[in-house]
C-alpha atoms as a PDB file:
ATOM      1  CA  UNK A   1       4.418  -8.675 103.102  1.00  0.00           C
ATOM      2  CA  UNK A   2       0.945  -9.871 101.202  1.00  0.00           C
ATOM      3  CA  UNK A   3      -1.969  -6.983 101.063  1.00  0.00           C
ATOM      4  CA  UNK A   4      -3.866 -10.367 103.207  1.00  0.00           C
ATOM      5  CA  UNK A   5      -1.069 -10.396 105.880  1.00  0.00           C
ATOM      6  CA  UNK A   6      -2.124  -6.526 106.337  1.00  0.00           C
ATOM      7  CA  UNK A   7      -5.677  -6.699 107.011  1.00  0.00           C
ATOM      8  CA  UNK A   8      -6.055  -6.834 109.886  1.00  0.00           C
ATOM      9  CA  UNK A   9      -3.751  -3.683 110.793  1.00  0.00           C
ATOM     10  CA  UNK A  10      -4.581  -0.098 110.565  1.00  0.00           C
ATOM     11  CA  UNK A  11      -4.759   0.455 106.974  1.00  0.00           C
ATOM     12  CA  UNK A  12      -3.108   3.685 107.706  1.00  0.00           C
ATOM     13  CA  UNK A  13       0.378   1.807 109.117  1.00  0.00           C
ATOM     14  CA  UNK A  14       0.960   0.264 105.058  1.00  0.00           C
ATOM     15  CA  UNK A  15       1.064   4.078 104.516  1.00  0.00           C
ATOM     16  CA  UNK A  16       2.850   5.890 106.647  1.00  0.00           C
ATOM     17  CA  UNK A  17       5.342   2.946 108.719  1.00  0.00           C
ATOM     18  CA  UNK A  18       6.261   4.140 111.917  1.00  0.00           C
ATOM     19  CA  UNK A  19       9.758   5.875 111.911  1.00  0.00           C
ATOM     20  CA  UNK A  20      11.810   3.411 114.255  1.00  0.00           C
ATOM     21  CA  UNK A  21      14.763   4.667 115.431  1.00  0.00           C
ATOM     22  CA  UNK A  22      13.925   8.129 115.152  1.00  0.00           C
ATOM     23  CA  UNK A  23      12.999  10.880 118.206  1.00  0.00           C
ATOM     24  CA  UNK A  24       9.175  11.059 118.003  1.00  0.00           C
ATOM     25  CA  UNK A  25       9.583  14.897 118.928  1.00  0.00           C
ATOM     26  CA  UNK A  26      12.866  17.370 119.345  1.00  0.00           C
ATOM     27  CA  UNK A  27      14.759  17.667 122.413  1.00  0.00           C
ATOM     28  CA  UNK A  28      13.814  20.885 124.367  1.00  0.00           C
ATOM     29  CA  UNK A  29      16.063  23.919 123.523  1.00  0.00           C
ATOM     30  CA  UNK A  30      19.055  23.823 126.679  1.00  0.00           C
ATOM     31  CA  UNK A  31      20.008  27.426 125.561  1.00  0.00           C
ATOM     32  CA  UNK A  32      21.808  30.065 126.703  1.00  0.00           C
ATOM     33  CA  UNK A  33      25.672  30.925 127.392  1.00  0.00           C
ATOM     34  CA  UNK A  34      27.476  29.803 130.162  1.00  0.00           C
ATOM     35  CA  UNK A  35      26.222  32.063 132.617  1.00  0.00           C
ATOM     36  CA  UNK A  36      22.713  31.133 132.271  1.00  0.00           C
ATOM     37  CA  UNK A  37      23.460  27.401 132.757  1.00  0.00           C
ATOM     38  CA  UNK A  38      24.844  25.594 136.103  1.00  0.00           C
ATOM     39  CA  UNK A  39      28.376  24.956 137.128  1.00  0.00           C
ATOM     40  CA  UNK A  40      29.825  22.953 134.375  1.00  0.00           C
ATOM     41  CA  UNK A  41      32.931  21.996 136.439  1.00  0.00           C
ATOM     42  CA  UNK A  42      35.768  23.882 134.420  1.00  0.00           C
ATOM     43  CA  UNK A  43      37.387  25.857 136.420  1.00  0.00           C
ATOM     44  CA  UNK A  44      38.919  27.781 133.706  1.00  0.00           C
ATOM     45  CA  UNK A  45      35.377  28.704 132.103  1.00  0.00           C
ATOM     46  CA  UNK A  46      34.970  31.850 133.746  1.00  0.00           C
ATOM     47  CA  UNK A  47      38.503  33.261 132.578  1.00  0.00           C
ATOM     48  CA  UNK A  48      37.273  32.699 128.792  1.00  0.00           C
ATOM     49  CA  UNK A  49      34.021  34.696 129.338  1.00  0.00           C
ATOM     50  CA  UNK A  50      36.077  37.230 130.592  1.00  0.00           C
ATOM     51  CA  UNK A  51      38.278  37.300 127.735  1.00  0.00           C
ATOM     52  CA  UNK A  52      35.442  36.678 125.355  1.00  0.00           C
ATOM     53  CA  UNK A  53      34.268  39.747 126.683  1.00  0.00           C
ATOM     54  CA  UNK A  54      37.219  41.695 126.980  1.00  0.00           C
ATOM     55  CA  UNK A  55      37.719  40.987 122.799  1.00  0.00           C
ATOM     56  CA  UNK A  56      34.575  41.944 122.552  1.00  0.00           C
ATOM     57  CA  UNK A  57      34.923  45.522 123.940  1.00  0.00           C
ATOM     58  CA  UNK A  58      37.834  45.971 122.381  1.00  0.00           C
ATOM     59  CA  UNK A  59      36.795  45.198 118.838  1.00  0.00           C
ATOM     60  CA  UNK A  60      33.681  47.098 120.059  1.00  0.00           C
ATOM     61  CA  UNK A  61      35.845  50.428 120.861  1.00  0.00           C
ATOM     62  CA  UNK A  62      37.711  49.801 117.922  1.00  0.00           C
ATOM     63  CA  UNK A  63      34.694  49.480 115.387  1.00  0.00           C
ATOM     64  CA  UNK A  64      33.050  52.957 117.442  1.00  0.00           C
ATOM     65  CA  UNK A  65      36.905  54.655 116.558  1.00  0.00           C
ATOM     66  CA  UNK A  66      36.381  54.397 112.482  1.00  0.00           C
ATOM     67  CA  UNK A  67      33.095  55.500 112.781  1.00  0.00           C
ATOM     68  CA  UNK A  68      34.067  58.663 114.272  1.00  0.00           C
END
C-alpha cells in the first residue's frame, strides 16, 4: 500500500496492524479438579479420583515409612 493510500487512517494502524485472527484477551482460567467442576457425564470419573487418591496415600505412607 502507498504512504498516500494511508493518510487518511490512524497513523498509528501502519504501526502496529491489528492482530486478525488472534484472541484480543485470554480465556478466563476454568480451573480446578474434577470435583470443583459440574457433572462431566462419565460415569466412571469418580472411580479414578478415588484411585488417584488411593495411589496417592499409598505412595504418601510409603514416602512417611523411609523417613522414619
Amino acid at each position: 500500500m502507498r504512504e498516500d493510500d494511508d493518510a487518511h487512517r490512524d497513523p498509528n494502524l501502519r504501526c502496529h496492524p491489528p492482530a486478525w485472527g488472534r484472541r484480543q484477551r485470554p480465556r478466563p482460567h476454568r480451573g480446578g479438579a474434577g470435583k470443583d467442576r459440574p457433572d462431566s457425564g462419565d460415569p466412571s470419573a469418580g472411580a479414578r479420583d478415588e484411585a488417584v487418591q488411593a495411589e496417592f496415600e499409598r505412595i504418601l505412607q510409603t514416602a512417611e515409612r523411609e523417613i522414619d
